[in-house]
Structure formats: C-alpha cells, structure tokens
N, C-alpha and C. Protein backbone atom coordinates (compact mmCIF):
# COMPACT_ATOMS: atom_id res chain seq x y z
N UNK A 1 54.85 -62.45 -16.56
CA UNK A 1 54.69 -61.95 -15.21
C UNK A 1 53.76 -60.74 -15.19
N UNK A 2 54.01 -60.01 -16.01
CA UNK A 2 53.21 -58.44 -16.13
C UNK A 2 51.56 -59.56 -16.61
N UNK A 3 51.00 -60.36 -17.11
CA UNK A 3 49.70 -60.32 -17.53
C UNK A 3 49.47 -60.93 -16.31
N UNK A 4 49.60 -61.82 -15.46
CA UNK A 4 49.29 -62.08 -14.35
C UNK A 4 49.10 -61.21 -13.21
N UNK A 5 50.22 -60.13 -13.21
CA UNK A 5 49.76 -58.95 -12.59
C UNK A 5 48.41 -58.74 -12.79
N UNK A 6 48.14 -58.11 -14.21
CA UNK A 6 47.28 -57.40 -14.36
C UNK A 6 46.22 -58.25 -13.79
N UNK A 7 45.93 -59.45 -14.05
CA UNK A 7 45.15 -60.28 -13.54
C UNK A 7 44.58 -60.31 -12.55
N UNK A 8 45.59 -59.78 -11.13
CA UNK A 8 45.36 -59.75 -10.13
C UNK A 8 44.85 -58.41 -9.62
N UNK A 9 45.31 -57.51 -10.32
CA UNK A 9 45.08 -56.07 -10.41
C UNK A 9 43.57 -56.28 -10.78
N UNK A 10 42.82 -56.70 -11.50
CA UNK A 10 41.82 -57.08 -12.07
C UNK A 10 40.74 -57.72 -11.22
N UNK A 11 41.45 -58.60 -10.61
CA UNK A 11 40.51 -59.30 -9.29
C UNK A 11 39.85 -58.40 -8.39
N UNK A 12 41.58 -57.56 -7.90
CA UNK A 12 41.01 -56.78 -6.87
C UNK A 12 39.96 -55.94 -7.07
N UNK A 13 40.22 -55.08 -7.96
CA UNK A 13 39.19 -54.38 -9.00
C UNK A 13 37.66 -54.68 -8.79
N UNK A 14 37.99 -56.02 -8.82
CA UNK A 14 36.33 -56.42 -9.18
C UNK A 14 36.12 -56.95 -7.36
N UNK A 15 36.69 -57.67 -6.59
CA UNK A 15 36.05 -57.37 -5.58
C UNK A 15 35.43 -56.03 -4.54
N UNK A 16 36.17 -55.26 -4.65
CA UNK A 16 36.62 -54.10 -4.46
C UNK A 16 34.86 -53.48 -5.01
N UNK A 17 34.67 -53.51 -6.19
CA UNK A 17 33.58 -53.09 -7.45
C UNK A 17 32.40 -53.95 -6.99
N UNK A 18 32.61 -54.93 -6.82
CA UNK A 18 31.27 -56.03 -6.49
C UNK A 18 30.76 -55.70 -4.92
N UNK A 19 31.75 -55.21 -3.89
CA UNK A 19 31.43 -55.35 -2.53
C UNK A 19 30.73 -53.59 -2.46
N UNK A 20 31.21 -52.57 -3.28
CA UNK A 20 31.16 -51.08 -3.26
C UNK A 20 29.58 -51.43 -4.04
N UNK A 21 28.87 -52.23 -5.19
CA UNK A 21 27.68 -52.29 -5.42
C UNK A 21 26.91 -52.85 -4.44
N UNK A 22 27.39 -54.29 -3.80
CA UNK A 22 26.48 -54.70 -3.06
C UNK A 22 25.82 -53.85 -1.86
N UNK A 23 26.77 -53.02 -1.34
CA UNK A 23 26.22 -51.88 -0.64
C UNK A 23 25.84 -50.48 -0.68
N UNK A 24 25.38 -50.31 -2.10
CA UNK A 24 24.59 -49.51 -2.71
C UNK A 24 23.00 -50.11 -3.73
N UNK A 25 23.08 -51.80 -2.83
CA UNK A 25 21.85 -52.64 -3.31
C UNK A 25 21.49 -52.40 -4.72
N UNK A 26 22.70 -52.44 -5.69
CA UNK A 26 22.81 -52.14 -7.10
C UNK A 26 23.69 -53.78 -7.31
N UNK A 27 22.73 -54.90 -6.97
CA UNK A 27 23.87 -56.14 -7.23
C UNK A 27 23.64 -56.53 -8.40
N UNK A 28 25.18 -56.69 -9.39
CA UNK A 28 25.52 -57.12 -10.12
C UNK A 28 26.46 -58.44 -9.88
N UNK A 29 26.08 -59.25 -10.69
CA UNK A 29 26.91 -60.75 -10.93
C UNK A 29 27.94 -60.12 -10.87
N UNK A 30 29.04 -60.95 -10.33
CA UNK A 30 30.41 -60.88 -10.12
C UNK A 30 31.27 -61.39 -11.40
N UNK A 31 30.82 -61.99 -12.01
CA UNK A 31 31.18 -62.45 -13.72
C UNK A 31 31.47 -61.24 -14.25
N UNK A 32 30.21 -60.34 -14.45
CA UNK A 32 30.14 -59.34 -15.25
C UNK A 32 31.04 -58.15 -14.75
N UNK A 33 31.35 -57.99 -13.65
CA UNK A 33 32.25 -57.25 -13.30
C UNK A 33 33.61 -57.33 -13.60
N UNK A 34 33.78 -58.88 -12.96
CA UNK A 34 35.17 -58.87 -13.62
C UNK A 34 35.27 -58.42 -15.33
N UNK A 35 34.40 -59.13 -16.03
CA UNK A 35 34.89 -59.22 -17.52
C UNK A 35 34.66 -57.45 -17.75
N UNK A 36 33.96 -56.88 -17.03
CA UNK A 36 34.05 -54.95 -17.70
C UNK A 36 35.37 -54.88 -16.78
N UNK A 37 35.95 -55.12 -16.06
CA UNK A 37 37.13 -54.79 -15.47
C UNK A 37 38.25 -54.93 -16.47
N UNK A 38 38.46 -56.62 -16.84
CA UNK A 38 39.05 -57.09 -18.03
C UNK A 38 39.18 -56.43 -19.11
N UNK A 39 37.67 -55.83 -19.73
CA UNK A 39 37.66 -55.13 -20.77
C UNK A 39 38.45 -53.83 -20.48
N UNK A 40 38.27 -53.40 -20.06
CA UNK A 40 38.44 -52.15 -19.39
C UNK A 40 40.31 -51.71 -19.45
N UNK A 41 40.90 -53.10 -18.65
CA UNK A 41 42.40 -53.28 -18.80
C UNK A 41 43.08 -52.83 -19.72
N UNK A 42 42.08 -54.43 -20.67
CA UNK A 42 42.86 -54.76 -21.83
C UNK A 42 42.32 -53.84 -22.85
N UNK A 43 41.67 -53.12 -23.00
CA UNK A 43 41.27 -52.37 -23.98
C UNK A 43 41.41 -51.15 -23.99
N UNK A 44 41.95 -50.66 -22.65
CA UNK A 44 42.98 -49.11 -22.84
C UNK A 44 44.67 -49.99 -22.93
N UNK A 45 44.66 -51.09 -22.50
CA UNK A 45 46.40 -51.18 -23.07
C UNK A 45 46.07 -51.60 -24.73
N UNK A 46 45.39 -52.02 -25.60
CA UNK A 46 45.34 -52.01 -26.76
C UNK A 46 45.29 -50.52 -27.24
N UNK A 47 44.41 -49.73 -26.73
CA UNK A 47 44.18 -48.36 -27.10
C UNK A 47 45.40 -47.47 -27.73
N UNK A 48 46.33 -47.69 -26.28
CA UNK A 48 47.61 -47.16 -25.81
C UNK A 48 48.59 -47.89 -26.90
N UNK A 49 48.63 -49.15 -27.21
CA UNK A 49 49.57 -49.55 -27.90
C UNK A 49 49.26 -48.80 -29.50
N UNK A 50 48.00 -49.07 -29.79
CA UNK A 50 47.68 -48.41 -31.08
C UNK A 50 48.24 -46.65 -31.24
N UNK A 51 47.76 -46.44 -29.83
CA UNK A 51 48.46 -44.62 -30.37
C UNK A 51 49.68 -44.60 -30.41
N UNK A 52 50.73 -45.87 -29.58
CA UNK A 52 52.02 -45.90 -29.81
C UNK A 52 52.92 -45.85 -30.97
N UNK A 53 52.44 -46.87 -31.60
CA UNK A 53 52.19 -47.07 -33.01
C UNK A 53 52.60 -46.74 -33.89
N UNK A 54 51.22 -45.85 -33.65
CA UNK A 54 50.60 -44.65 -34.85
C UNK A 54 51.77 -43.71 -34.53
N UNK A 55 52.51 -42.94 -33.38
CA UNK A 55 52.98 -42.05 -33.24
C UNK A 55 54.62 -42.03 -33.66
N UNK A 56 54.88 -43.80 -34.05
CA UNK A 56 55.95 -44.03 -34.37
C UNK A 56 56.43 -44.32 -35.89
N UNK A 57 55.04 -44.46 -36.22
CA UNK A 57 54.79 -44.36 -37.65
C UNK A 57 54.62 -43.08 -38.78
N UNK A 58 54.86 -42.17 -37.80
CA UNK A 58 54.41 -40.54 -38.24
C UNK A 58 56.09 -40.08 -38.40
C-alpha cells in the first residue's frame, strides 16, 4: 500500500513539475520528470534506510 502511495505522490509531483515548466517555456518530456521524481523518492528513502542502518549498527 505505502509503494503505491508513493507512486501517486510521484505522479502528482510530476504533473504539478511538468505544468509549473510548461509555463516557464522550459518544456521538458514528461517521462523525464517523472523518472527524476522517482529517483528522487526512491533514492532519499534508500539514503534514509542506509543511515538507519548504519546508526543501528554503531
């Protein structure tokens, strides 16, 4: 349930991101947005899990 969230959390994100460029005539593919959104997610909750971790391992 929580990755589907994020999923959607993610969408919005990127429409939200795609409609705020298109009207600063800075258009970027909507692909690429989502997937830096994606990245973006999932790669501070990896971040976060790693310092978890680490801090439990100390």
């Amino acid at each position: 349930m929580m990755l589907i969230r994020l999923f959607v959390i993610s969408l919005v994100l990127t429409l939200i991101s795609w409609f705020v460029l298109k009207l600063v005539r800075k258009s970027v593919h909507i692909g690429l947005v989502f997937l830096f959104w994606i990245a973006t997610i999932f790669g501070s909750m990896g971040l976060l899990y790693l310092i978890s971790v680490w801090f439990v391992s100390n």
